[in-house]
N, C-alpha and C. Protein backbone atom coordinates (compact mmCIF):
# COMPACT_ATOMS: atom_id res chain seq x y z
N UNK A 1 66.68 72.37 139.90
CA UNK A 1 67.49 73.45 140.36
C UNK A 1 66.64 74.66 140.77
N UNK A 2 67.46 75.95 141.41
CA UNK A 2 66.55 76.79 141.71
C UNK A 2 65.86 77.33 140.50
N UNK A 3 64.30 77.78 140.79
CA UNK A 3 64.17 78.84 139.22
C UNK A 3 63.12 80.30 140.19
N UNK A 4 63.13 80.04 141.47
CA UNK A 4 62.52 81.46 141.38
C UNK A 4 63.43 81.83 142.68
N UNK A 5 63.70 83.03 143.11
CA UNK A 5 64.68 83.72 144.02
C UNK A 5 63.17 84.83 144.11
N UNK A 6 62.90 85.19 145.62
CA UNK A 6 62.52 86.28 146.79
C UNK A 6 63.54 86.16 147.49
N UNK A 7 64.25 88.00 147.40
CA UNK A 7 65.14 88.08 148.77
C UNK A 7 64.13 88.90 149.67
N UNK A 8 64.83 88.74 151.36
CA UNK A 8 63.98 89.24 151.93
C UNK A 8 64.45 90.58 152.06
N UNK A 9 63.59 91.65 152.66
CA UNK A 9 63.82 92.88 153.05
C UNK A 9 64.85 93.43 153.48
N UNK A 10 65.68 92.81 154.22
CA UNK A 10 66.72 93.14 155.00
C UNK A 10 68.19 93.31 154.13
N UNK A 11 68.15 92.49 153.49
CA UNK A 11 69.15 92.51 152.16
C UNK A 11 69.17 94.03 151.44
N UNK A 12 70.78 94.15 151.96
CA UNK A 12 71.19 95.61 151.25
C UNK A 12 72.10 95.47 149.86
N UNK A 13 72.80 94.44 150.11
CA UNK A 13 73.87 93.95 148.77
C UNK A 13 73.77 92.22 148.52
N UNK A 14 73.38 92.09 147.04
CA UNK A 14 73.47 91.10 146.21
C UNK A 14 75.41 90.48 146.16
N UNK A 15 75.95 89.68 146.77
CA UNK A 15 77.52 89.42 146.40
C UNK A 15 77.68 88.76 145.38
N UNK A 16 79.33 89.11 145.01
CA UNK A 16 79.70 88.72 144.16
C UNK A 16 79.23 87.41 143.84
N UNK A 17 78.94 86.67 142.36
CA UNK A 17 78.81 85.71 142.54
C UNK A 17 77.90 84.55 142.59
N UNK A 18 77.19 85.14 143.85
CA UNK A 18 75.92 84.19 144.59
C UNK A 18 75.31 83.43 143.71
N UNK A 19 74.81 83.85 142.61
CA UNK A 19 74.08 83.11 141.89
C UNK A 19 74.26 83.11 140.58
N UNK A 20 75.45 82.85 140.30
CA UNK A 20 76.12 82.81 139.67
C UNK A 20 75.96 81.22 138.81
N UNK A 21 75.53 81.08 137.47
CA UNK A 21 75.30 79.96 137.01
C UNK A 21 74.36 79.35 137.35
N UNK A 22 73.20 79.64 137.94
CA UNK A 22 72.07 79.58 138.43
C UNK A 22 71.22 78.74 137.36
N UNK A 23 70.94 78.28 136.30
CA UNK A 23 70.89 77.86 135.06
C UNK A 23 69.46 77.77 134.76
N UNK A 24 68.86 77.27 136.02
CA UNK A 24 67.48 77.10 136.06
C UNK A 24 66.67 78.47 136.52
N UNK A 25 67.58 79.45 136.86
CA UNK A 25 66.25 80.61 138.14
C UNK A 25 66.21 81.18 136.32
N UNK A 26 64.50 81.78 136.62
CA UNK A 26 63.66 82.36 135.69
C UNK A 26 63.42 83.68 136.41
N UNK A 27 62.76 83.75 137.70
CA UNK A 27 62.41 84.88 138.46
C UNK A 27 63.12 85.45 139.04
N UNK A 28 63.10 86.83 139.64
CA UNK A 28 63.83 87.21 140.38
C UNK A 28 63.13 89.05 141.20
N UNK A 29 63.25 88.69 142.30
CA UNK A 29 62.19 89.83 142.72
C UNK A 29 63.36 90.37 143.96
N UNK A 30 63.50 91.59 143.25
CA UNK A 30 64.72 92.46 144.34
C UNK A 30 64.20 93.50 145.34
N UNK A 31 64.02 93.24 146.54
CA UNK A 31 63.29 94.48 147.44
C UNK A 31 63.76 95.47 147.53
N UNK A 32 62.79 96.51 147.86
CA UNK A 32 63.42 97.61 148.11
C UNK A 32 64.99 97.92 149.30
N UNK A 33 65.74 98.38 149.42
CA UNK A 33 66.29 98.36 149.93
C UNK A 33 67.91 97.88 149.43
N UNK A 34 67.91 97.10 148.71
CA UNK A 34 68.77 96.35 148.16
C UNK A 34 69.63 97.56 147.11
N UNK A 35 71.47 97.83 147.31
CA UNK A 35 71.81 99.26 147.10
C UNK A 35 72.74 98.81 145.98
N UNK A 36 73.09 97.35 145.61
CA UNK A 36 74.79 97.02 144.90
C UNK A 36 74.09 95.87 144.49
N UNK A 37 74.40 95.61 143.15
CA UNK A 37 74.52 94.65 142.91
C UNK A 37 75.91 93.64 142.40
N UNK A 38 76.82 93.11 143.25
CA UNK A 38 77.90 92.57 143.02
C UNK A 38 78.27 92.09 141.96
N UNK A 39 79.94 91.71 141.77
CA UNK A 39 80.35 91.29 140.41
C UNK A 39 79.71 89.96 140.22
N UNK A 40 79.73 89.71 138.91
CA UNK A 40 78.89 88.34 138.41
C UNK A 40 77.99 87.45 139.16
N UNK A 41 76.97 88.73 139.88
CA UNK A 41 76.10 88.14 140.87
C UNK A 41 75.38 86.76 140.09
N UNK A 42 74.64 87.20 139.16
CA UNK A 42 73.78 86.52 138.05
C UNK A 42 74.12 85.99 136.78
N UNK A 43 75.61 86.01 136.74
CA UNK A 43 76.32 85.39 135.55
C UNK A 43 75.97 84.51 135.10
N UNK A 44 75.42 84.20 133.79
CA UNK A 44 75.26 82.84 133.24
C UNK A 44 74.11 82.39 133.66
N UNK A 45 72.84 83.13 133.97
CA UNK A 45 71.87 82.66 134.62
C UNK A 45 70.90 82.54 133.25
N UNK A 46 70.99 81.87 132.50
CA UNK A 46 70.74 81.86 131.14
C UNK A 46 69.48 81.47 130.92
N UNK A 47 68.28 81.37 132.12
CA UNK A 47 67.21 81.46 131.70
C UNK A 47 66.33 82.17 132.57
N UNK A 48 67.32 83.92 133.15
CA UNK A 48 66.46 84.82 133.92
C UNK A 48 66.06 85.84 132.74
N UNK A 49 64.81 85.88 132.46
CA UNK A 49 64.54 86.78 131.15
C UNK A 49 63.86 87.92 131.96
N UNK A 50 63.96 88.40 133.07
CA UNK A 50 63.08 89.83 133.76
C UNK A 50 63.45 90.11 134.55
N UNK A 51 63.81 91.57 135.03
CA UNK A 51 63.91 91.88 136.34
C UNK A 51 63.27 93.07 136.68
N UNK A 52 63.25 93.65 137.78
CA UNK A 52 63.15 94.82 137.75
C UNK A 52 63.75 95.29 139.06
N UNK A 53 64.54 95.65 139.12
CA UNK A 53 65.24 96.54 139.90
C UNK A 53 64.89 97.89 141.34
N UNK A 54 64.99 97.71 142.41
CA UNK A 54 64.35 98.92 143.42
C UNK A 54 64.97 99.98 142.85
N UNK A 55 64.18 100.95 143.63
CA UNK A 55 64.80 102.70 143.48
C UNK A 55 65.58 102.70 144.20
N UNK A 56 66.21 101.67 145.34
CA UNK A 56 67.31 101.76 146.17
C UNK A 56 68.37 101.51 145.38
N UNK A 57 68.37 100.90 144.47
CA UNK A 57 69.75 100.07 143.67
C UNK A 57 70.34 101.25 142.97
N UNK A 58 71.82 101.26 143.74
CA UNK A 58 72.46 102.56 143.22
C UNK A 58 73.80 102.03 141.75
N UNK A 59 73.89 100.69 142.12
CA UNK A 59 75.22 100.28 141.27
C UNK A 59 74.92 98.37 140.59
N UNK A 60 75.22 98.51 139.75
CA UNK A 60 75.15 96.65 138.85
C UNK A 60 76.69 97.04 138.33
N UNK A 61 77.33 95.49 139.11
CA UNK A 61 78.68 95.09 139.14
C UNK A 61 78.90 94.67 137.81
N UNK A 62 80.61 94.64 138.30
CA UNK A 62 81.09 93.82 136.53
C UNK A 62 80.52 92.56 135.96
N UNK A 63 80.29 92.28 135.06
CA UNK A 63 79.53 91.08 134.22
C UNK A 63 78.18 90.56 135.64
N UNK A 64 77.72 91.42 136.23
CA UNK A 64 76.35 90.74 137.05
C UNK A 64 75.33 90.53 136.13
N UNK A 65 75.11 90.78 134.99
CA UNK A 65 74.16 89.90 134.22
C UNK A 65 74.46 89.29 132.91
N UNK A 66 75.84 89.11 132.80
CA UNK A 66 76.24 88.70 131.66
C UNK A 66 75.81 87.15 131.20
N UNK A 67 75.27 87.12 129.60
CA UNK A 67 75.04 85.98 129.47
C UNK A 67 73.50 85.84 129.84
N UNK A 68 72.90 86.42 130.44
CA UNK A 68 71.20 86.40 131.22
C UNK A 68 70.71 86.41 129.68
N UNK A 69 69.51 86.15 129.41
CA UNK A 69 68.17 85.66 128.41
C UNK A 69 67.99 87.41 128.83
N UNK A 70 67.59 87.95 129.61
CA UNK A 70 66.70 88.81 129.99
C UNK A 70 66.39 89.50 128.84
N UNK A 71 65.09 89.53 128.69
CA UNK A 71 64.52 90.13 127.72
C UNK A 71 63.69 91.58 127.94
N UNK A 72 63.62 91.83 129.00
CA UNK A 72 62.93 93.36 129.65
C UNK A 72 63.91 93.30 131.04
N UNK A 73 64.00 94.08 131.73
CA UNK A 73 64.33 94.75 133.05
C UNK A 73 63.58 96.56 133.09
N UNK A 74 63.08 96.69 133.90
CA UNK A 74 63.02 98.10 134.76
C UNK A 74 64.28 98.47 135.17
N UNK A 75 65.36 99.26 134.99
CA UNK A 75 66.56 100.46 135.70
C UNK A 75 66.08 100.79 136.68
N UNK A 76 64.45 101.16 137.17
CA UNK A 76 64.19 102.49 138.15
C UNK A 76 64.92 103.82 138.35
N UNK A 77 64.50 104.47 139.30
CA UNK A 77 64.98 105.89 139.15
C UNK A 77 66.38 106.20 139.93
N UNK A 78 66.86 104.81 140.56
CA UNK A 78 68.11 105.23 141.44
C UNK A 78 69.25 104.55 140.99
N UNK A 79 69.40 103.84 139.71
CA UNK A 79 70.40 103.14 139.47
C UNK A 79 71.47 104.36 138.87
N UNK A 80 72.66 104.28 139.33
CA UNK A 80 73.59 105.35 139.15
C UNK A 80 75.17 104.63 138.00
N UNK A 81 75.32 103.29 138.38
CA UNK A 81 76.84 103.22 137.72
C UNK A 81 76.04 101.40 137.02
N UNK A 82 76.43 101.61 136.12
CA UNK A 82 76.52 100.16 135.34
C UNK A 82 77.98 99.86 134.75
N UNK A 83 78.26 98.46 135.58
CA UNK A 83 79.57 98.25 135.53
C UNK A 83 80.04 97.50 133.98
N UNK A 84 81.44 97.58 134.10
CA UNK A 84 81.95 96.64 132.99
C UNK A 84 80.97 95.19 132.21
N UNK A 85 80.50 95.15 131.10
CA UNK A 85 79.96 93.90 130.64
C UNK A 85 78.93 93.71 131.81
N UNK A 86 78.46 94.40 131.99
CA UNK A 86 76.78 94.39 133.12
C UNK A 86 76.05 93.68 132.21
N UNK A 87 75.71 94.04 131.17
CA UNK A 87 74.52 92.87 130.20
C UNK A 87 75.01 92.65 129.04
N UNK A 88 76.34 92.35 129.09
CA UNK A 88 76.92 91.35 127.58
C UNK A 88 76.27 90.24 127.41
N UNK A 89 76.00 90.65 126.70
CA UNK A 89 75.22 89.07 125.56
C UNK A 89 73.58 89.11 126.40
N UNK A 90 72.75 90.32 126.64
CA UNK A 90 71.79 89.82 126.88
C UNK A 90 71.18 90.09 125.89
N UNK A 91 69.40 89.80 126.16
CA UNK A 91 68.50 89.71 124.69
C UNK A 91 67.76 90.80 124.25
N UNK A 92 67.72 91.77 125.10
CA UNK A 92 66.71 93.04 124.95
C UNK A 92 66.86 93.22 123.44
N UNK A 93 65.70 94.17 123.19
CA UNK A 93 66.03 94.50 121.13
C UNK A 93 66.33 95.92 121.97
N UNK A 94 65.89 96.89 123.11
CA UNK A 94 65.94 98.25 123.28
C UNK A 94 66.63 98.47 124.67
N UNK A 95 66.88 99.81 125.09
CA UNK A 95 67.28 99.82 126.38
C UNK A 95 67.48 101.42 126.62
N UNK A 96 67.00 101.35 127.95
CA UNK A 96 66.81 102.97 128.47
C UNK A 96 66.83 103.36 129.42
N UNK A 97 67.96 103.94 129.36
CA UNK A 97 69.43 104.34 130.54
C UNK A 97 68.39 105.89 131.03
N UNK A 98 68.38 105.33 132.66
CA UNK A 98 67.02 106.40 133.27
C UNK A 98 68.64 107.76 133.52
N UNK A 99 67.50 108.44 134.14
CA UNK A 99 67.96 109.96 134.07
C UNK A 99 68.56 109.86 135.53
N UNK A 100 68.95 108.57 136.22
CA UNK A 100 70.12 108.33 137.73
C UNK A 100 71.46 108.01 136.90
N UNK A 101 71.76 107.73 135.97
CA UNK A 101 72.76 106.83 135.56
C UNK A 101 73.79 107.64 134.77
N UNK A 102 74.72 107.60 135.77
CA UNK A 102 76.33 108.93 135.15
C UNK A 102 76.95 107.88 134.45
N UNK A 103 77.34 106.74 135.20
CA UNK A 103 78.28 105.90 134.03
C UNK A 103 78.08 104.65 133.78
N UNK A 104 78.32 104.47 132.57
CA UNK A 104 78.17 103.28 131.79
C UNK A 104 79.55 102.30 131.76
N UNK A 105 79.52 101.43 132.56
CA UNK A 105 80.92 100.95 132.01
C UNK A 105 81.80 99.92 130.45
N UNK A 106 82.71 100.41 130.51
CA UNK A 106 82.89 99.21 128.85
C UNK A 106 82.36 97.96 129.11
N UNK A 107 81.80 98.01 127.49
CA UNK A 107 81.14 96.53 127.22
C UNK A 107 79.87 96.30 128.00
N UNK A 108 79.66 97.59 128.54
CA UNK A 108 78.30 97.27 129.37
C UNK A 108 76.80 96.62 128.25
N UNK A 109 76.95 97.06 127.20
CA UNK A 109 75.58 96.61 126.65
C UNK A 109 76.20 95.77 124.86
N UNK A 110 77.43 95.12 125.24
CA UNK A 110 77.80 94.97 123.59
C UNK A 110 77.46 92.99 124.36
N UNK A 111 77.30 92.94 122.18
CA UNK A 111 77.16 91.72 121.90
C UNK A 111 76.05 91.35 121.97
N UNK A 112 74.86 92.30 122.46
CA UNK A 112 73.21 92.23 122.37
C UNK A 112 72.95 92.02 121.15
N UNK A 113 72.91 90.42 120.65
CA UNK A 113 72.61 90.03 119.51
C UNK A 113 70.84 90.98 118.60
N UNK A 114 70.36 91.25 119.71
CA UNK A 114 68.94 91.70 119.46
C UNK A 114 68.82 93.35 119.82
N UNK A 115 69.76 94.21 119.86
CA UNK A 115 69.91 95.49 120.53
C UNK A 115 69.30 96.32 119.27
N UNK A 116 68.42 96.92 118.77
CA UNK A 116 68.15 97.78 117.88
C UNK A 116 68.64 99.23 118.16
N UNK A 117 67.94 99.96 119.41
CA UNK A 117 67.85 100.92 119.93
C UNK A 117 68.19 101.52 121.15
N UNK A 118 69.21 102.55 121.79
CA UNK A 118 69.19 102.71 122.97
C UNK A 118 68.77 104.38 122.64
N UNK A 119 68.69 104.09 124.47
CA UNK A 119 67.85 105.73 124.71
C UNK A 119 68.70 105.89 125.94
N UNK A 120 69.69 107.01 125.73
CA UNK A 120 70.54 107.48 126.72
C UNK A 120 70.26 109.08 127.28
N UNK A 121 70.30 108.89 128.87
CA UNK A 121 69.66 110.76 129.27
C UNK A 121 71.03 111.37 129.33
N UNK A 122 70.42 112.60 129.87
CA UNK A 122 71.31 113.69 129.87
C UNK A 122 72.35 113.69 131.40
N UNK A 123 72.11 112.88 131.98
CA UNK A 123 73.11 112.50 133.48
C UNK A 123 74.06 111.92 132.98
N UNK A 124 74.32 111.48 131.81
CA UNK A 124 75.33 110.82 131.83
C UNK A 124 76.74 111.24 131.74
N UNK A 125 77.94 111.10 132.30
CA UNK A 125 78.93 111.95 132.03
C UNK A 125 79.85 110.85 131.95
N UNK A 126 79.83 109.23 131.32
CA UNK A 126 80.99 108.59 131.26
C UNK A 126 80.52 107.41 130.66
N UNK A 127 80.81 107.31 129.84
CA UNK A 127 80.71 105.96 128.84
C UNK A 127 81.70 105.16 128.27
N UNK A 128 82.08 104.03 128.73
CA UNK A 128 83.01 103.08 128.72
C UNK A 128 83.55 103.35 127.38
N UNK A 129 85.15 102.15 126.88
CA UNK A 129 84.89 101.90 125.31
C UNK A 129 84.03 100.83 124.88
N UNK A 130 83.63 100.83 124.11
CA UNK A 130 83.02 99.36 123.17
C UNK A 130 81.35 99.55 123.78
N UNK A 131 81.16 99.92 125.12
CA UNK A 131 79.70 100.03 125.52
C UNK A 131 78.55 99.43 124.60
N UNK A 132 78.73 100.08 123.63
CA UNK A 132 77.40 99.05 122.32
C UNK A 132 78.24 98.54 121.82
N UNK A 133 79.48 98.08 121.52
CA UNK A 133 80.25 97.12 120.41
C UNK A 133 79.31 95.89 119.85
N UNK A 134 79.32 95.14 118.96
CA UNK A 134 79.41 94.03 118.32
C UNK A 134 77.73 93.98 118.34
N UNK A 135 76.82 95.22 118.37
CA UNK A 135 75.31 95.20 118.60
C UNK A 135 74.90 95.21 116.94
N UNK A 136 74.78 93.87 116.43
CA UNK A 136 74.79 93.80 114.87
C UNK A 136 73.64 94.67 114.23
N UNK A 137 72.19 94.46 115.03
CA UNK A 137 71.39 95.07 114.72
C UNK A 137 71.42 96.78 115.04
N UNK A 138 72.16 97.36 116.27
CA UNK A 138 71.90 98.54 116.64
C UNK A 138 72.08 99.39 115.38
N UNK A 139 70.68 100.23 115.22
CA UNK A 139 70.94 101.43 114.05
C UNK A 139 70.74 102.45 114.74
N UNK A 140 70.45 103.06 116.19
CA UNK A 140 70.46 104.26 116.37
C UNK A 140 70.63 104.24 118.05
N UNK A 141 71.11 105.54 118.56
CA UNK A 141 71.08 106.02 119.87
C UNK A 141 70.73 106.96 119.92
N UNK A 142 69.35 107.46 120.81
CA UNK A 142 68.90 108.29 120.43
C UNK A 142 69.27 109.11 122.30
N UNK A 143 70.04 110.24 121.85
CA UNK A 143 70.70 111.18 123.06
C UNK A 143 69.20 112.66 123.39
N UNK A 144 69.18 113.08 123.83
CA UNK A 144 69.06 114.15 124.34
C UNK A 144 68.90 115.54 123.36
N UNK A 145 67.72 116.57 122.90
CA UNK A 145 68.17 117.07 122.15
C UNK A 145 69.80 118.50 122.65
N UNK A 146 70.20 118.15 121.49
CA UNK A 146 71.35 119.46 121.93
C UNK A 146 72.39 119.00 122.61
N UNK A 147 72.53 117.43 122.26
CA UNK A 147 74.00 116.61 123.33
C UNK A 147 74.24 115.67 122.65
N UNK A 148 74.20 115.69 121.07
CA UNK A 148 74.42 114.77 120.29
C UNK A 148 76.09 114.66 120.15
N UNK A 149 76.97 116.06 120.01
CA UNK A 149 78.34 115.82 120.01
C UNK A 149 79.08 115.55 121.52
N UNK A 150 78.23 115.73 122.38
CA UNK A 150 78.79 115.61 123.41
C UNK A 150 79.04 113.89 123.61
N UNK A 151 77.65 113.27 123.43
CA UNK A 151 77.55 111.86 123.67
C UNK A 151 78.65 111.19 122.45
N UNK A 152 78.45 111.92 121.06
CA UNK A 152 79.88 111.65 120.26
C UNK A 152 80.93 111.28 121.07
N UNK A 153 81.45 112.20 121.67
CA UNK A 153 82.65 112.70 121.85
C UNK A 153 82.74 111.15 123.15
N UNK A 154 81.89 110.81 123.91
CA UNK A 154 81.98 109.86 125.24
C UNK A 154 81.67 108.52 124.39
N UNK A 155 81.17 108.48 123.18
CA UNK A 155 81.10 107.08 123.02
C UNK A 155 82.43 106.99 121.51
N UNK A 156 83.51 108.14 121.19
CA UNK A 156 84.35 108.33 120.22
C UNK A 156 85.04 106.17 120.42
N UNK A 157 84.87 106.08 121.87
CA UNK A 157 86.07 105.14 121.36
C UNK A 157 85.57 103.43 121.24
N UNK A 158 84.17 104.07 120.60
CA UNK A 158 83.22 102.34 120.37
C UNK A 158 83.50 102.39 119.24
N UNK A 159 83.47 101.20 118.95
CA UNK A 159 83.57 100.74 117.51
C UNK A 159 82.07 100.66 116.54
N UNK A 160 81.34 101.00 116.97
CA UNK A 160 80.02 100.96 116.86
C UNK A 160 79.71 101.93 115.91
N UNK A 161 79.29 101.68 114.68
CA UNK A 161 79.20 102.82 114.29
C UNK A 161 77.32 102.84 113.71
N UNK A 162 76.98 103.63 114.46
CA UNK A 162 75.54 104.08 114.13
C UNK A 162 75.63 105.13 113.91
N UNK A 163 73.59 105.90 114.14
CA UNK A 163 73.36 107.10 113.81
C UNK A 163 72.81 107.39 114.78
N UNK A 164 73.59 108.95 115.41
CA UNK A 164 72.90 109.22 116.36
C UNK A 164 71.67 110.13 116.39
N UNK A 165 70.32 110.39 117.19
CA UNK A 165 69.32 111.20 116.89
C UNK A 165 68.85 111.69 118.03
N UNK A 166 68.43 112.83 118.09
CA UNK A 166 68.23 113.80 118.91
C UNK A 166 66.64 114.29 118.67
N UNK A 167 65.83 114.04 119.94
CA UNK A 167 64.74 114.74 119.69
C UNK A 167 64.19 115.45 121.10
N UNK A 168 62.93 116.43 120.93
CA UNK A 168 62.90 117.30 122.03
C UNK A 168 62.00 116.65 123.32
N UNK A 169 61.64 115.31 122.62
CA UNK A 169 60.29 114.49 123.64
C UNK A 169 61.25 114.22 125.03
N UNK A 170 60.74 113.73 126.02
CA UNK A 170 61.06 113.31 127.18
C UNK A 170 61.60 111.62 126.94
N UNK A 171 62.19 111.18 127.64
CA UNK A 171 63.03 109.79 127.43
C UNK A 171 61.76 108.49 127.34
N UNK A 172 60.37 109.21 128.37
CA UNK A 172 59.23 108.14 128.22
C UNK A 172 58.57 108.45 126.77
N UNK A 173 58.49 109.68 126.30
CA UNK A 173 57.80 109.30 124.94
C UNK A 173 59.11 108.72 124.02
N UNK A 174 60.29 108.43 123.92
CA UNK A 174 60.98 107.71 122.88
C UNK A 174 60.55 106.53 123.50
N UNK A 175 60.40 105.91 124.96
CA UNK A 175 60.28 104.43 124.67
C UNK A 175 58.74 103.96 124.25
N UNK A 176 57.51 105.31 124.10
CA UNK A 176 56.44 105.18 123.43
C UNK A 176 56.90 105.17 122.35
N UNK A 177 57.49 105.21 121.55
CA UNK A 177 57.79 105.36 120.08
C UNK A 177 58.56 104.21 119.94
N UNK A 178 59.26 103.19 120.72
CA UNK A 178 59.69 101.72 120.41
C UNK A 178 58.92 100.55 120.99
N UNK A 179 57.74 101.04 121.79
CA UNK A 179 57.42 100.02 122.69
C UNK A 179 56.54 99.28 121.38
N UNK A 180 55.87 97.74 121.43
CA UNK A 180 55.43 97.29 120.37
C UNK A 180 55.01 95.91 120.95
N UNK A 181 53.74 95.71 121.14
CA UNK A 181 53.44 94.77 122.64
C UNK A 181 52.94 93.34 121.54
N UNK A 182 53.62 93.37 120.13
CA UNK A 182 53.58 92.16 119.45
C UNK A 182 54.95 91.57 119.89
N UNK A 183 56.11 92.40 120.57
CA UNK A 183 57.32 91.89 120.61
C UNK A 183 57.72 91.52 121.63
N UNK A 184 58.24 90.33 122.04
CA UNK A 184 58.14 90.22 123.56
C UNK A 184 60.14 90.69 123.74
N UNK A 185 60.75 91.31 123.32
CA UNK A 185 61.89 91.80 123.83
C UNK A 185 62.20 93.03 124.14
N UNK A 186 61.62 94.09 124.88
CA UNK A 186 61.54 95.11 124.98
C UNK A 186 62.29 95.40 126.63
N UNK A 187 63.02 96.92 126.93
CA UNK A 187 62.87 96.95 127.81
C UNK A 187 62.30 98.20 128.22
N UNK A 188 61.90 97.88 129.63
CA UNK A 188 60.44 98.78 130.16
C UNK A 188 61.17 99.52 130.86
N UNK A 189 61.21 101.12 130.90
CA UNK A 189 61.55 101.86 131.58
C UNK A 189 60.97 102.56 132.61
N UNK A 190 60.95 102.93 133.64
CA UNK A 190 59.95 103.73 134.33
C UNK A 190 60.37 104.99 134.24
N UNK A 191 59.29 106.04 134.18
CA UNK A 191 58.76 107.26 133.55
C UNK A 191 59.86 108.08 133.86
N UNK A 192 60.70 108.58 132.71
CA UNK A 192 61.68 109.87 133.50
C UNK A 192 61.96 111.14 132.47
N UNK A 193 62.30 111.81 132.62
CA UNK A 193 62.33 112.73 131.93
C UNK A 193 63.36 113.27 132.00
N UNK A 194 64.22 114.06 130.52
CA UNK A 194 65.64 114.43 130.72
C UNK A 194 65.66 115.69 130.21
């Protein structure tokens, strides 16, 4: 079956679908240019463990990586809306929502059997319900200092109950403070500051 995907340049939107159950793709290399990523583009692609994403990519559709292995992805600096169940059930232990990204949609990051930690910026102004639900391991979200009740107040209707923490570093020194290159489930953020 397929296991590595190059799209070419010209490609502005990933559709619904396309590769959808893909079972075998491992790789996946998205060019610049590329602005949407469609509903359940990559559904069930259960042995793509990486991506990384252009600075063109403004939106990831409902369940487009649901079910994925992925164990790291890059966001980059232009991803703006993460849809409904975007990475239900993937494998990351961390994850770090760059300083493009206003909304999160429900269920976007629940059921991450391996989710310890998220790192959410200060752009954000909409967070689904359940967003971290059923994240057995998650013990903390660490917000922004001075937007800890605010992010309260947008994640009031998860069931999730952690601890939230607030510090004054920039969003790249918290993922220096989780990164841990004995672990291969991490995800890699590129450099932003909130």
């Amino acid at each position: 079956g397929l296991q590595s995907v190059t799209l070419p340049n010209n490609i502005i939107e990933i559709s619904n679908g396309v590769f959808s159950s893909c079972r075998n793709l491992e790789t996946l290399i998205l060019p610049e240019g590329i602005t949407n990523i469609g509903v359940w583009a990559f559904y069930y692609c259960d042995n793509l463990t990486s991506i990384i994403f252009p600075k063109s990519l403004r939106s990831v559709g409902k369940e487009a990586f649901a079910n994925c292995r992925l164990y790291s992805f890059d966001m980059g600096n232009g991803l703006q809306t993460i849809g409904d169940y975007a990475f239900y059930r993937c494998s990351f232990d961390s994850v770090v929502v760059g300083n493009s990204v206003t909304n999160i949609g429900s269920r976007a990051f629940s059921e991450c059997r391996f989710l310890q930690k998220a790192f959410l910026s200060s752009s954000i102004e909409h967070i689904g319900s359940d967003a971290f639900t059923g994240n057995q391991l998650l013990e903390s979200i660490y917000v922004p200092c001075g937007e800890i009740e605010r992010f309260k107040e947008m994640l009031q209707k998860d069931s999730t109950k952690v601890k939230y923490e607030s510090s004054p570093y920039k969003l790249e020194t918290y993922f220096k403070l989780v990164e841990n290159p004995n672990r291969r489930m991490t995800a890699f953020p590129s450099p932003i500051e909130v």
